[in-house]
Protein backbone atom coordinates (compact mmCIF):
# COMPACT_ATOMS: atom_id res chain seq x y z
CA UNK A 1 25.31 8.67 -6.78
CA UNK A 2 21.87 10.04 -5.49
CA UNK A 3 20.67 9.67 -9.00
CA UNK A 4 21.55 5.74 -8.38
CA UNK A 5 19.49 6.20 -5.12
CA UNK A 6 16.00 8.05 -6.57
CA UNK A 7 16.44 5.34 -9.57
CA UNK A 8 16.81 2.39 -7.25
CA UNK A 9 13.80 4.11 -4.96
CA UNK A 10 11.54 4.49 -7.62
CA UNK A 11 11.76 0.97 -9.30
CA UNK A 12 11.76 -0.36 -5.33
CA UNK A 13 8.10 1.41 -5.56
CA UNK A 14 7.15 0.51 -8.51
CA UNK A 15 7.12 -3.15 -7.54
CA UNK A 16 5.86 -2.78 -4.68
CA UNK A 17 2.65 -1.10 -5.95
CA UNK A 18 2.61 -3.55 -9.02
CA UNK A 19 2.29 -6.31 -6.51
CA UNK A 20 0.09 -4.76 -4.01
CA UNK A 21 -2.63 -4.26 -7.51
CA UNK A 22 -2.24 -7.72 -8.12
CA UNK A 23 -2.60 -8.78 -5.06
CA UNK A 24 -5.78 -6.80 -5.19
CA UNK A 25 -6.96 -8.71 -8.07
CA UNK A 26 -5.90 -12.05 -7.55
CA UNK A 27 -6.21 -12.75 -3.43
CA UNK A 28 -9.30 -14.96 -2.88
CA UNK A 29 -11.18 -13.10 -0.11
CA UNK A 30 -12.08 -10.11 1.52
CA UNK A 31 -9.53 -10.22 4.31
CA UNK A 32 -6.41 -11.41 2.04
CA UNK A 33 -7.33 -8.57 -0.50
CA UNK A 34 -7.21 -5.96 1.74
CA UNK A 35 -3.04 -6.86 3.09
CA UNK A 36 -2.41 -5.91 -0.40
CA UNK A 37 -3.37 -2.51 -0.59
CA UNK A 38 -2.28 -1.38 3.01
CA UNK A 39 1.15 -3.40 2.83
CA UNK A 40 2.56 -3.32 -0.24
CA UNK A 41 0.95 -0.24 -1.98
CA UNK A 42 1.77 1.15 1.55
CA UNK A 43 5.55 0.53 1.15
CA UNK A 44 5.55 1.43 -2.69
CA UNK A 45 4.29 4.77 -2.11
CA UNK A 46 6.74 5.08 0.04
CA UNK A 47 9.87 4.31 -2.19
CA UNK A 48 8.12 6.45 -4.66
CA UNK A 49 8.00 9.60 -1.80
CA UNK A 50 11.55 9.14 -0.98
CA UNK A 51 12.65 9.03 -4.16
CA UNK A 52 11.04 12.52 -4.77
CA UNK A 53 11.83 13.95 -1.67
CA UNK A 54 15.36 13.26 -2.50
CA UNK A 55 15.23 14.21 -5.82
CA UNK A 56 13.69 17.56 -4.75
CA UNK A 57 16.44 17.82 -2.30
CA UNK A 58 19.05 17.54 -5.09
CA UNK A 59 17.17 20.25 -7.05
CA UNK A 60 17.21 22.61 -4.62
CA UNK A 61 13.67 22.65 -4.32
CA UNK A 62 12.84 20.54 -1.35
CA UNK A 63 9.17 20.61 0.20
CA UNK A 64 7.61 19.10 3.16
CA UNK A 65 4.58 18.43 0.78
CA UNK A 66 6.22 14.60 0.04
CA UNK A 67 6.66 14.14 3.67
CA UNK A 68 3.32 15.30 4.81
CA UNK A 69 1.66 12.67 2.08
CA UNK A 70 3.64 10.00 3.51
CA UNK A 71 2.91 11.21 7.17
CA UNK A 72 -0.81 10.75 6.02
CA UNK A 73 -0.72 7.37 4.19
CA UNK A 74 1.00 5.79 7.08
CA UNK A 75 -1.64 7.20 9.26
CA UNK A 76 -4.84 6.85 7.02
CA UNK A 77 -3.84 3.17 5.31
CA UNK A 78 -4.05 1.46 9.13
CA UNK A 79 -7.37 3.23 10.47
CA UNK A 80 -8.79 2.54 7.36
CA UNK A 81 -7.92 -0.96 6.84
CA UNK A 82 -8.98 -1.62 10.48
CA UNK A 83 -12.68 0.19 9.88
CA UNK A 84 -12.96 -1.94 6.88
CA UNK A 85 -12.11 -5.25 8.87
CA UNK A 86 -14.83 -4.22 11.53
CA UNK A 87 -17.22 -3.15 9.10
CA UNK A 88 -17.14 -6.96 7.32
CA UNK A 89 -16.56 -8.64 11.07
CA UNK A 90 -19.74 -6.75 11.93
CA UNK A 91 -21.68 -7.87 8.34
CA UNK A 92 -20.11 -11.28 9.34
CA UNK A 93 -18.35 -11.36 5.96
CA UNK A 94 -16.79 -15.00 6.27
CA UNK A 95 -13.54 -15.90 4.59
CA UNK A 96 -13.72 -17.74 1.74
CA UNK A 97 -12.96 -21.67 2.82
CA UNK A 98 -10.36 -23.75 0.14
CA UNK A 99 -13.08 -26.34 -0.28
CA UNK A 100 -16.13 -24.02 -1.55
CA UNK A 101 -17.26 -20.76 -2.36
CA UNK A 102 -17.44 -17.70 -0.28
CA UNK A 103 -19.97 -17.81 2.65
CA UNK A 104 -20.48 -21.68 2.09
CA UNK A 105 -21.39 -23.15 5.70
């Protein structure tokens, strides 16, 4: 049954990080790209740590290596969303408007 649980984890992450890249790629702006990598690449890692935390648990195995990784992301990903927000705020990056291209006053 924890097999079921690391299997359903993992594919949980997976699509999670598969949408947070194309997010990435696709999002028309600054500001919308970056929710994809510190949301849903956030929570994908995530499903991809438990999984291998529990996994490792089942082995015998276990480490606190997993958990200190996703101590770190869900520390790091905020802080360094937020820098990049003031860094473009402080550039005055504008978003890009529906009815032109990016910067178009």
């Amino acid at each position: 049954m924890l097999e079921w649980l690391v299997s359903i984890a993992l594919l949980i992450g997976a699509f999670f990080v598969l949408v947070g890249s194309i997010g990435l790629l696709r999002l028309p702006d600054f500001y919308c790209r970056l929710h994809a990598p510190t949301k849903a690449t956030t929570l994908g890692l995530a499903g991809m740590l438990t999984a291998s935390v529990v996994q490792l648990a089942l082995s015998g195995r276990g480490s606190m290596h997993e958990i200190l990784v996703l101590l770190f992301l869900f520390v790091s990903a905020p802080v360094s969303a937020y820098m990049l927000v003031k860094a473009a705020m402080h550039l005055k990056l504008r978003p890009r408007d529906a009815d032109g291209p990016p910067g178009a006053d």
